[in-house]
C-alpha atoms as a PDB file:
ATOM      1  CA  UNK A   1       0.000   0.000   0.000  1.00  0.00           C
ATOM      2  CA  UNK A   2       1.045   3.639  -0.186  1.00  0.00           C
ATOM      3  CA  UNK A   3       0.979   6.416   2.276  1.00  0.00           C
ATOM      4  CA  UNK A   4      -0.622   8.963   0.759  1.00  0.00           C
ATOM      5  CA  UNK A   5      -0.315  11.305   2.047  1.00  0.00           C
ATOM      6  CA  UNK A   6       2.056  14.422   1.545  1.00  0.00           C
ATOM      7  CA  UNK A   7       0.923  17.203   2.492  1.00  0.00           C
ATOM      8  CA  UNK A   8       3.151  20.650   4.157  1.00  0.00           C
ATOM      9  CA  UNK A   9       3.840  22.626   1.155  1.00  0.00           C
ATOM     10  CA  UNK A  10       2.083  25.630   2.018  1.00  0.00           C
ATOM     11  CA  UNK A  11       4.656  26.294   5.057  1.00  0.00           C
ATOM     12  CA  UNK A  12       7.083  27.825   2.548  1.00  0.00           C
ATOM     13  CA  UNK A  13       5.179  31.189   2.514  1.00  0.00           C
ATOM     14  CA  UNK A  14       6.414  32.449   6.506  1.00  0.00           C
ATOM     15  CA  UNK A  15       8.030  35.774   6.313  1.00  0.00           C
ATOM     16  CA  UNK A  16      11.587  35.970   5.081  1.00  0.00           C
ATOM     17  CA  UNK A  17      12.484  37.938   7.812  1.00  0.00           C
ATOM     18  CA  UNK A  18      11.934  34.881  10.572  1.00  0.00           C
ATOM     19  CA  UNK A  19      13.672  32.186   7.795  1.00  0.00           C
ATOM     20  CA  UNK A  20      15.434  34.068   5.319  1.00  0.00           C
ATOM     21  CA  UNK A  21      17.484  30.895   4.139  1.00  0.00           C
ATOM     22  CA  UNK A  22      14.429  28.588   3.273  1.00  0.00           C
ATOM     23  CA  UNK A  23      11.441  30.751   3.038  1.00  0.00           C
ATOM     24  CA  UNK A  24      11.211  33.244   0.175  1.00  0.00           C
ATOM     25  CA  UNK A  25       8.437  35.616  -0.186  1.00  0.00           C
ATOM     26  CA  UNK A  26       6.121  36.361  -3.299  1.00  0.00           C
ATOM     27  CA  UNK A  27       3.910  38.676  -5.007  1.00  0.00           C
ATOM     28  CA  UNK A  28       0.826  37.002  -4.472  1.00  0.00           C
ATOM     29  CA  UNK A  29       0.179  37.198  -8.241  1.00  0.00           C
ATOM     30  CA  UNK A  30       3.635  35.544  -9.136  1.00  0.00           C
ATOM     31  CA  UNK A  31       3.086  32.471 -10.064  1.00  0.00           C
ATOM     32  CA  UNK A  32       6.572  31.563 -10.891  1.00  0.00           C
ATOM     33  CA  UNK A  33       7.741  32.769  -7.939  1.00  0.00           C
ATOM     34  CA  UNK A  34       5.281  31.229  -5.897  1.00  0.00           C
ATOM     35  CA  UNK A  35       6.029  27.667  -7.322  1.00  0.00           C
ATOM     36  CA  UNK A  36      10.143  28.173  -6.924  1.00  0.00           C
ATOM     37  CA  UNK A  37       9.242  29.329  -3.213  1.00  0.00           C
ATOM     38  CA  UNK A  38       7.427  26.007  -2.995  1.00  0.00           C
ATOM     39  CA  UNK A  39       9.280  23.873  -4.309  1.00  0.00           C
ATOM     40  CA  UNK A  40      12.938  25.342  -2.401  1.00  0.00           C
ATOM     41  CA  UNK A  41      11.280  25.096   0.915  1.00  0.00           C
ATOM     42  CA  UNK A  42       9.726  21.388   0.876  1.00  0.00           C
ATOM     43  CA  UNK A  43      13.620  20.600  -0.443  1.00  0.00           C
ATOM     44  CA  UNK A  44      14.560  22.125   2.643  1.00  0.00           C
ATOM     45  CA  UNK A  45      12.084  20.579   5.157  1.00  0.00           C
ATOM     46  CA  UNK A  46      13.184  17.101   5.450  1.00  0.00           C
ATOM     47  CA  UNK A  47      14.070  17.762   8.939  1.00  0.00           C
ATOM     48  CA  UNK A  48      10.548  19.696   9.561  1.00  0.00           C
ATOM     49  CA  UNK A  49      10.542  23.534  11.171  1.00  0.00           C
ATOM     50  CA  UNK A  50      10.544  22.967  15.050  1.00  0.00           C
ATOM     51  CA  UNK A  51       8.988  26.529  15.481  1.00  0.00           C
ATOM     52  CA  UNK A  52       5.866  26.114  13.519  1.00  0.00           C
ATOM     53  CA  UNK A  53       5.728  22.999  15.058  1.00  0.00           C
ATOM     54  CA  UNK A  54       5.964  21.426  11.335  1.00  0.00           C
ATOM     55  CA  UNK A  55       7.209  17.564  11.861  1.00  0.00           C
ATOM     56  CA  UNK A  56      10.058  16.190   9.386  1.00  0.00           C
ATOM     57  CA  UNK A  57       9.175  15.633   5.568  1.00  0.00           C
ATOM     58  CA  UNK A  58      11.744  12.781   4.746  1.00  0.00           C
ATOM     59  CA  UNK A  59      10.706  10.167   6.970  1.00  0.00           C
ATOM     60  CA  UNK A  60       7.095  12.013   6.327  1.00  0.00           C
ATOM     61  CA  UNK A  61       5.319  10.066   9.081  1.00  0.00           C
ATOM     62  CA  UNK A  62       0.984   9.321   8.548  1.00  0.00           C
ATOM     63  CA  UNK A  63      -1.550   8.654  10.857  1.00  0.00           C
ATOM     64  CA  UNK A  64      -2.959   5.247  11.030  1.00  0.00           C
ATOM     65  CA  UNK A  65      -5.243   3.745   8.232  1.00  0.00           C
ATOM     66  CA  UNK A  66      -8.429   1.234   8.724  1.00  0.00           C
ATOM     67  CA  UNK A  67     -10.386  -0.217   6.039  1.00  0.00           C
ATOM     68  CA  UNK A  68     -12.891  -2.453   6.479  1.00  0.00           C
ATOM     69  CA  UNK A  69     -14.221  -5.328   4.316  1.00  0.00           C
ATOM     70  CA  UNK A  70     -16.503  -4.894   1.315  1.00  0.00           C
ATOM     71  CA  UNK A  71     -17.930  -7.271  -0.935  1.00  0.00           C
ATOM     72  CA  UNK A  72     -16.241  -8.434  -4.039  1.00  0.00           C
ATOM     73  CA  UNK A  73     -13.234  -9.976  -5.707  1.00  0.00           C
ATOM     74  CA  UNK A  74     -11.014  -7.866  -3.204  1.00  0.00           C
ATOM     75  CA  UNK A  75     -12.583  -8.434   0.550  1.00  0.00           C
ATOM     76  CA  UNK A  76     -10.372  -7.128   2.854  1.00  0.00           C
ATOM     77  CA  UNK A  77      -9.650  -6.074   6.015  1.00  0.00           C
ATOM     78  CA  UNK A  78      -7.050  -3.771   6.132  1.00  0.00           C
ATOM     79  CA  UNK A  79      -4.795  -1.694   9.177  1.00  0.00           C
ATOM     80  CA  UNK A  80      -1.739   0.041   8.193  1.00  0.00           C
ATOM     81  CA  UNK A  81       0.255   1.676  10.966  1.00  0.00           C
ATOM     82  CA  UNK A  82       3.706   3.614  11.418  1.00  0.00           C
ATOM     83  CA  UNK A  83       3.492   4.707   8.069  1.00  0.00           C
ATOM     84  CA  UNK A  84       6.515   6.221   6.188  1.00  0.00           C
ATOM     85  CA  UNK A  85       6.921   8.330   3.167  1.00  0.00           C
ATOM     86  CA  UNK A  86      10.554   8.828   2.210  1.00  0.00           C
ATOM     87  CA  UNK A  87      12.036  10.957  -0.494  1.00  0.00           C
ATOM     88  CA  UNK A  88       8.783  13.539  -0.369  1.00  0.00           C
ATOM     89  CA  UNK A  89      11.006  16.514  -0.829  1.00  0.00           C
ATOM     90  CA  UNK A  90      12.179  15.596  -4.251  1.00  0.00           C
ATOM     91  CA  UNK A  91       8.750  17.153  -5.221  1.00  0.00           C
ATOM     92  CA  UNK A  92       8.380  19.284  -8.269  1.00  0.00           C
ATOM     93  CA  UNK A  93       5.821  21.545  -8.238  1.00  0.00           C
ATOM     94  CA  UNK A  94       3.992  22.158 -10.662  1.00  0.00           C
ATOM     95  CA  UNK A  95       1.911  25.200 -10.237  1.00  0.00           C
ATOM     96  CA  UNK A  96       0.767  27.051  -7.410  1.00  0.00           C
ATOM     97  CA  UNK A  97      -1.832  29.426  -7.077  1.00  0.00           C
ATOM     98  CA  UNK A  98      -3.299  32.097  -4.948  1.00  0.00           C
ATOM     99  CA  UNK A  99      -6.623  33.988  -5.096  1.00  0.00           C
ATOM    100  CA  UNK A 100      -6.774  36.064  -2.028  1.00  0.00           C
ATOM    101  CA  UNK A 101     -10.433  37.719  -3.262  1.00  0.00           C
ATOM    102  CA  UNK A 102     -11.877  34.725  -3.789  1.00  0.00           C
ATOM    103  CA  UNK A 103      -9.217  32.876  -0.734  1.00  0.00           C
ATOM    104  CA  UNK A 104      -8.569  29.683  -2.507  1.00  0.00           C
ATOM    105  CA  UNK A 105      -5.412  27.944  -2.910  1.00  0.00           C
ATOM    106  CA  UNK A 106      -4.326  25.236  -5.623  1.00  0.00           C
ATOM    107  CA  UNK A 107      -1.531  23.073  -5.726  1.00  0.00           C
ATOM    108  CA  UNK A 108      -0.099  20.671  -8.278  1.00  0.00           C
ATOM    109  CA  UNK A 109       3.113  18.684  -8.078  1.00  0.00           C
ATOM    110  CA  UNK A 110       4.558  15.772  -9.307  1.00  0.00           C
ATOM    111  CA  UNK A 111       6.678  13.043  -7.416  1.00  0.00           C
ATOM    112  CA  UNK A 112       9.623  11.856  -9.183  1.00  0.00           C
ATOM    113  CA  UNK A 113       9.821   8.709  -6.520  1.00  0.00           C
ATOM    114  CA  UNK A 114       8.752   8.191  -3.255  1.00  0.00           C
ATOM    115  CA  UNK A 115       9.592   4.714  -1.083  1.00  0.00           C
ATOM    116  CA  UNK A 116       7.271   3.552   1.371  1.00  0.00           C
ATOM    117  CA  UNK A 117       6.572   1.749   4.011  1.00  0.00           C
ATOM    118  CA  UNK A 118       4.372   0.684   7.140  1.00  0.00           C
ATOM    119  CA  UNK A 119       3.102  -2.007   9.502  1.00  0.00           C
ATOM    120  CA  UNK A 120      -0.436  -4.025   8.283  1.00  0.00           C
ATOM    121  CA  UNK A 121      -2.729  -6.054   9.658  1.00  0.00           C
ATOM    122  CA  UNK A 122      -5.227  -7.989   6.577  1.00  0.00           C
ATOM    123  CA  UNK A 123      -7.494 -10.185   6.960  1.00  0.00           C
ATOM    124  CA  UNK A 124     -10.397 -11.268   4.049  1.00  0.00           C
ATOM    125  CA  UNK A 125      -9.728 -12.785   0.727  1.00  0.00           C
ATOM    126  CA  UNK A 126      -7.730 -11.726  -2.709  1.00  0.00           C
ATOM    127  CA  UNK A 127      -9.788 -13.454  -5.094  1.00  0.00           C
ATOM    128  CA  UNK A 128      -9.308 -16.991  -4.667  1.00  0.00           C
ATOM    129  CA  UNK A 129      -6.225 -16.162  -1.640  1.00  0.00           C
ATOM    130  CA  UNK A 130      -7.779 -16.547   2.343  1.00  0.00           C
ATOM    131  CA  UNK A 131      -5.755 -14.012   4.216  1.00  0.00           C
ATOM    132  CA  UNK A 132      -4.893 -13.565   7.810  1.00  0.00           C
ATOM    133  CA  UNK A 133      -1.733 -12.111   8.662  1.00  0.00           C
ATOM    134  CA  UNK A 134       0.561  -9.247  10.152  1.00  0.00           C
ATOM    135  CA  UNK A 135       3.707  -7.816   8.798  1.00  0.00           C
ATOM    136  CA  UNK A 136       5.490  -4.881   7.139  1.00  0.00           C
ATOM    137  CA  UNK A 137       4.471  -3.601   3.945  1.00  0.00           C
ATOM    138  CA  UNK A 138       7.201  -1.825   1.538  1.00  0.00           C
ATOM    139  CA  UNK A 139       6.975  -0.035  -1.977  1.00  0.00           C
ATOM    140  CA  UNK A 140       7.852   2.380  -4.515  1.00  0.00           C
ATOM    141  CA  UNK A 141       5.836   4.760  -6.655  1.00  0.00           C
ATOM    142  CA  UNK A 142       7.171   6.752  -9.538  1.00  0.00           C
ATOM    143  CA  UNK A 143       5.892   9.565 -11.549  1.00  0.00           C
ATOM    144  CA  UNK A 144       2.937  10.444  -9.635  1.00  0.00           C
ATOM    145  CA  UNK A 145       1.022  13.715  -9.157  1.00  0.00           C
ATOM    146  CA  UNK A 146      -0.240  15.422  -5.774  1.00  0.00           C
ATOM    147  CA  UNK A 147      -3.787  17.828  -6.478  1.00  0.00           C
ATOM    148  CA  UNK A 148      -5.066  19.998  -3.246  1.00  0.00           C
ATOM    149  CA  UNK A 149      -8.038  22.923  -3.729  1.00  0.00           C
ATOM    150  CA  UNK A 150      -8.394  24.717  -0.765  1.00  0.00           C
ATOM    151  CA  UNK A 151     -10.557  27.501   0.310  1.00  0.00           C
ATOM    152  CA  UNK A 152     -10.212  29.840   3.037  1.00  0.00           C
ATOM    153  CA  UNK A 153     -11.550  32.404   5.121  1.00  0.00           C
ATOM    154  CA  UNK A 154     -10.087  35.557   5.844  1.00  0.00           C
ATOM    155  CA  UNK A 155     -10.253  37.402   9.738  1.00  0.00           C
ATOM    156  CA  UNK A 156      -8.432  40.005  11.511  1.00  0.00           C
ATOM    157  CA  UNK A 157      -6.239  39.375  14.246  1.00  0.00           C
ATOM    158  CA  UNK A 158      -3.933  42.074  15.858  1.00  0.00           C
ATOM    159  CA  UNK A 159      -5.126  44.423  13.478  1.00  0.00           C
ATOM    160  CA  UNK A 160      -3.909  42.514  10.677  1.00  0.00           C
ATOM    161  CA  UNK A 161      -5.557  40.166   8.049  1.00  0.00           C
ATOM    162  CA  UNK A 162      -5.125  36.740   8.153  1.00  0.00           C
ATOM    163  CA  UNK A 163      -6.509  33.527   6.990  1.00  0.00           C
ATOM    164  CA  UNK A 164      -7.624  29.866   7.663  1.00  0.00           C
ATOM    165  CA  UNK A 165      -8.005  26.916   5.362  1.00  0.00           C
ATOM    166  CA  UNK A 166     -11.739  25.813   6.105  1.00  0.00           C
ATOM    167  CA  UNK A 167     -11.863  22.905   3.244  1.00  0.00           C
ATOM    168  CA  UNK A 168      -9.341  21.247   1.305  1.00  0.00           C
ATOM    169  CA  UNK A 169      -9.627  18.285  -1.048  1.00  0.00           C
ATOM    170  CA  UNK A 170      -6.687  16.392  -2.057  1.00  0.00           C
ATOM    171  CA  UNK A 171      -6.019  14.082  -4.756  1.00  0.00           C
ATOM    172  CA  UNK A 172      -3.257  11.559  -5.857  1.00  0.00           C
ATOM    173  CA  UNK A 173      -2.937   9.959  -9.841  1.00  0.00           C
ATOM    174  CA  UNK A 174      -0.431   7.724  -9.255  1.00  0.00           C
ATOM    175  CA  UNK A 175       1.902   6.511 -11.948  1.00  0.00           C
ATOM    176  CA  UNK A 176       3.810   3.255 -11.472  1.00  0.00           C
ATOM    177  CA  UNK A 177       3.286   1.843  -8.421  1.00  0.00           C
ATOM    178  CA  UNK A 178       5.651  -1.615  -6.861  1.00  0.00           C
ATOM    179  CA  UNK A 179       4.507  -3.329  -3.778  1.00  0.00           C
ATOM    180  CA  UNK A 180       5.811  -5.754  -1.341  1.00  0.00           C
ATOM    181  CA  UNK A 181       4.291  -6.842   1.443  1.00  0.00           C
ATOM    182  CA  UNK A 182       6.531  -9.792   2.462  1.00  0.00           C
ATOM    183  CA  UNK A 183       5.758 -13.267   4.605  1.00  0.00           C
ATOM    184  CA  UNK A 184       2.029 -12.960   4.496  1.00  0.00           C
ATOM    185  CA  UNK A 185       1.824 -16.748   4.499  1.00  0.00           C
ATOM    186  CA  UNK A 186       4.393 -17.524   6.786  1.00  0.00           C
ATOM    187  CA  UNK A 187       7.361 -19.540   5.484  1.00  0.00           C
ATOM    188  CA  UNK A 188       5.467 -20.614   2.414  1.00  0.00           C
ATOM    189  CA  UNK A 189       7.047 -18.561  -0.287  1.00  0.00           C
ATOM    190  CA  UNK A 190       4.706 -19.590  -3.365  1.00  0.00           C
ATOM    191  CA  UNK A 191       1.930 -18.368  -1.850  1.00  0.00           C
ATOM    192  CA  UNK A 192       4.003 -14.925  -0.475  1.00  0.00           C
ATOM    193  CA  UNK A 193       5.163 -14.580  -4.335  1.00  0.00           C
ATOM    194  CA  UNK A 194       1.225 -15.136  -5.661  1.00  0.00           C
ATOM    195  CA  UNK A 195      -0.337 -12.315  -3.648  1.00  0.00           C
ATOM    196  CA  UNK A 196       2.519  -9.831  -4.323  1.00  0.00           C
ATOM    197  CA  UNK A 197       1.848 -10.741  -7.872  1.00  0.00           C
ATOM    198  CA  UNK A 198      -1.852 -10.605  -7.364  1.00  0.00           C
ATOM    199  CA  UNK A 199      -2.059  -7.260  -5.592  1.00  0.00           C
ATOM    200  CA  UNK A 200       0.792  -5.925  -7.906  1.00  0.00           C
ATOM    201  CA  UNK A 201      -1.068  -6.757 -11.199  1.00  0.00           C
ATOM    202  CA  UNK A 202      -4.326  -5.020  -9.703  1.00  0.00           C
ATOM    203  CA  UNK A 203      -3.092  -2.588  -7.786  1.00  0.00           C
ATOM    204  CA  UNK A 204      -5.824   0.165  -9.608  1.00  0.00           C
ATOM    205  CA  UNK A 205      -8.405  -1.918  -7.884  1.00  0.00           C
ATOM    206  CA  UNK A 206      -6.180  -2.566  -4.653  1.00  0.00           C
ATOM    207  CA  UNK A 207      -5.338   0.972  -3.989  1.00  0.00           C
ATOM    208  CA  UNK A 208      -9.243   2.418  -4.811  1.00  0.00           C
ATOM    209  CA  UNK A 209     -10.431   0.361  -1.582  1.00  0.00           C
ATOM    210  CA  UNK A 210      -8.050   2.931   0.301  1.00  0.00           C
ATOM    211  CA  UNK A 211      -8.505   5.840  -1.127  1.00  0.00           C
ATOM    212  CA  UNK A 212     -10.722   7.788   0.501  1.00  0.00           C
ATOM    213  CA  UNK A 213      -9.503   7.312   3.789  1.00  0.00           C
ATOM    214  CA  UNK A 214      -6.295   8.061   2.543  1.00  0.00           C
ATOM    215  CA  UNK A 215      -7.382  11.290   0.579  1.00  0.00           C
ATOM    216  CA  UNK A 216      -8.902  12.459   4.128  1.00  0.00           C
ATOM    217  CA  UNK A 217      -6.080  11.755   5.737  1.00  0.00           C
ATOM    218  CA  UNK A 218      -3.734  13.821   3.602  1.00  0.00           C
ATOM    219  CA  UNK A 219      -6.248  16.236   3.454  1.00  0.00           C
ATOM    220  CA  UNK A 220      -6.370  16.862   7.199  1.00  0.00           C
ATOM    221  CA  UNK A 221      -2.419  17.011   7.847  1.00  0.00           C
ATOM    222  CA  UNK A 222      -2.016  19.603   4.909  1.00  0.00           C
ATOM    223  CA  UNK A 223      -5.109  21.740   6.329  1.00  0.00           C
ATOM    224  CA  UNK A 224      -3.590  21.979   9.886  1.00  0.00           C
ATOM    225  CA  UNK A 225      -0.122  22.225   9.352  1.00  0.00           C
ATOM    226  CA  UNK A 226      -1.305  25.227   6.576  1.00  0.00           C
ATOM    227  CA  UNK A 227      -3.657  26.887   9.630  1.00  0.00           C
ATOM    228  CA  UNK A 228       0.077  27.007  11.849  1.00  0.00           C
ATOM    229  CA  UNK A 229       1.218  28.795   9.300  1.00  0.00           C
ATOM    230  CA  UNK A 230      -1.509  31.114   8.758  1.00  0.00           C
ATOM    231  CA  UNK A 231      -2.763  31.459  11.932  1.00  0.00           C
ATOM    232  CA  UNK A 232       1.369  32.532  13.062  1.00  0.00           C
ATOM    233  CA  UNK A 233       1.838  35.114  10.140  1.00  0.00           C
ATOM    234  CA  UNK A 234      -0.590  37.388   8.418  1.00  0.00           C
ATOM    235  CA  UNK A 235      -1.387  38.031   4.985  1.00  0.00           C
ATOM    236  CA  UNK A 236       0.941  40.847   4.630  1.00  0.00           C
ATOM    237  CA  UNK A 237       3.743  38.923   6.352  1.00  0.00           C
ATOM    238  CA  UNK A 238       3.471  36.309   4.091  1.00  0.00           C
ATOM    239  CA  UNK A 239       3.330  37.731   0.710  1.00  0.00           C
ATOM    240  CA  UNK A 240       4.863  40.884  -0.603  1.00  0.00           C
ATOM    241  CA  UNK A 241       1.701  42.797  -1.468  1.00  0.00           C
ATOM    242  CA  UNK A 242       1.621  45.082  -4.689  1.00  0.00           C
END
């Protein structure tokens, strides 16, 4: 399985002053600038920003993920915990956008490579496979593309304008996708070999079960880390207004 997840982009836009050697600051209308200042920052976050309270991109660590059962060729139970993303700040964005009248916020970036991995719990059937098992799942995906929308409310606060993300939606296409998820039938290596191969071969289907949980989950860590950044720094702090 994958970790979907990413999410933290948006805490590149703090004011220079506080972090002149990551953070750059933008016209709001400069969308070139806007997707360097991106892109520079989550490069530079793989150890996270301890003020803002942002947690480390590369390991980027995800919540838990429960999926239950559902009819059909793929019935499974699924639990994936301690999940990792690795290799998240090799992100190129793509575009980045910023409508402050109408306070919405797009992102798109694409993901070279990204190696993951996780604890699982299963427990169903894989078409004609009867699965019960525990163990560490492992993976790569390649040339894959990160969506968010979000939209926003703007307040005063100290006499200054600020905002909050209120709703964000989040999407993944992934491109390739490899996945490994080891001694799922203990010692019996046929079997281990046939659902890799099984899962691998389907993985559209496989990876649909989880999306939506997923989705929400990524979601939810890019709205509050964004809202720490917000919330922090006002509008005028944040982008160099013309």
């Amino acid at each position: 399985m994958h970790f979907s997840p990413v999410a933290f982009y948006l805490t590149i836009i703090v004011p220079c002053l506080a972090l002149p050697n990551i953070f750059k600051r933008c016209k709001i209308d400069d969308d070139k600038c806007l997707k360097s200042s991106v892109e520079y920052a989550i490069s530079n976050l793989g150890n996270g920003l301890e003020e803002l309270k942002i947690g480390p991109l590369d390991p980027l660590v995800l919540p838990a993920i429960e999926v239950q059962a559902i009819p059909g060729p793929i019935s499974l139970y699924q639990k994936y915990s301690n999940g990792m993303y690795r290799n998240f700040t090799q992100l190129k964005v793509v575009q980045f956008k910023v409508d402050l009248d109408k306070c919405q916020m797009y992102l798109e970036a694409f993901l070279p490579t990204i190696f993951f991995s996780g604890d699982y719990s299963i427990k169903g059937r894989l078409f004609l496979l009867e699965i019960d098992s525990d163990g560490t799942v492992t993976g790569t995906s390649t040339n894959s593309t990160l969506f968010a929308n979000m939209t926003c409310v703007k307040y005063q606060q100290n006499n200054n304008q600020h905002i909050k993300v209120t709703d964000l939606q989040a999407n993944f296409v992934w491109g390739e996708i490899l996945i490994h998820f080891g001694d799922v039938f203990k010692g019996n290596d046929k079997l281990n070999e046939e659902f890799d191969k099984s899962v691998n071969e389907n993985i559209a289907a496989f990876l649909e079960i989880l999306k939506e949980d997923e989705m929400e989950i990524l979601g939810a860590l890019i709205k509050d880390y964004a809202n720490k950044v917000f919330s922090t720094y006002s509008v005028s702090e944040i982008f160099e207004m013309s």
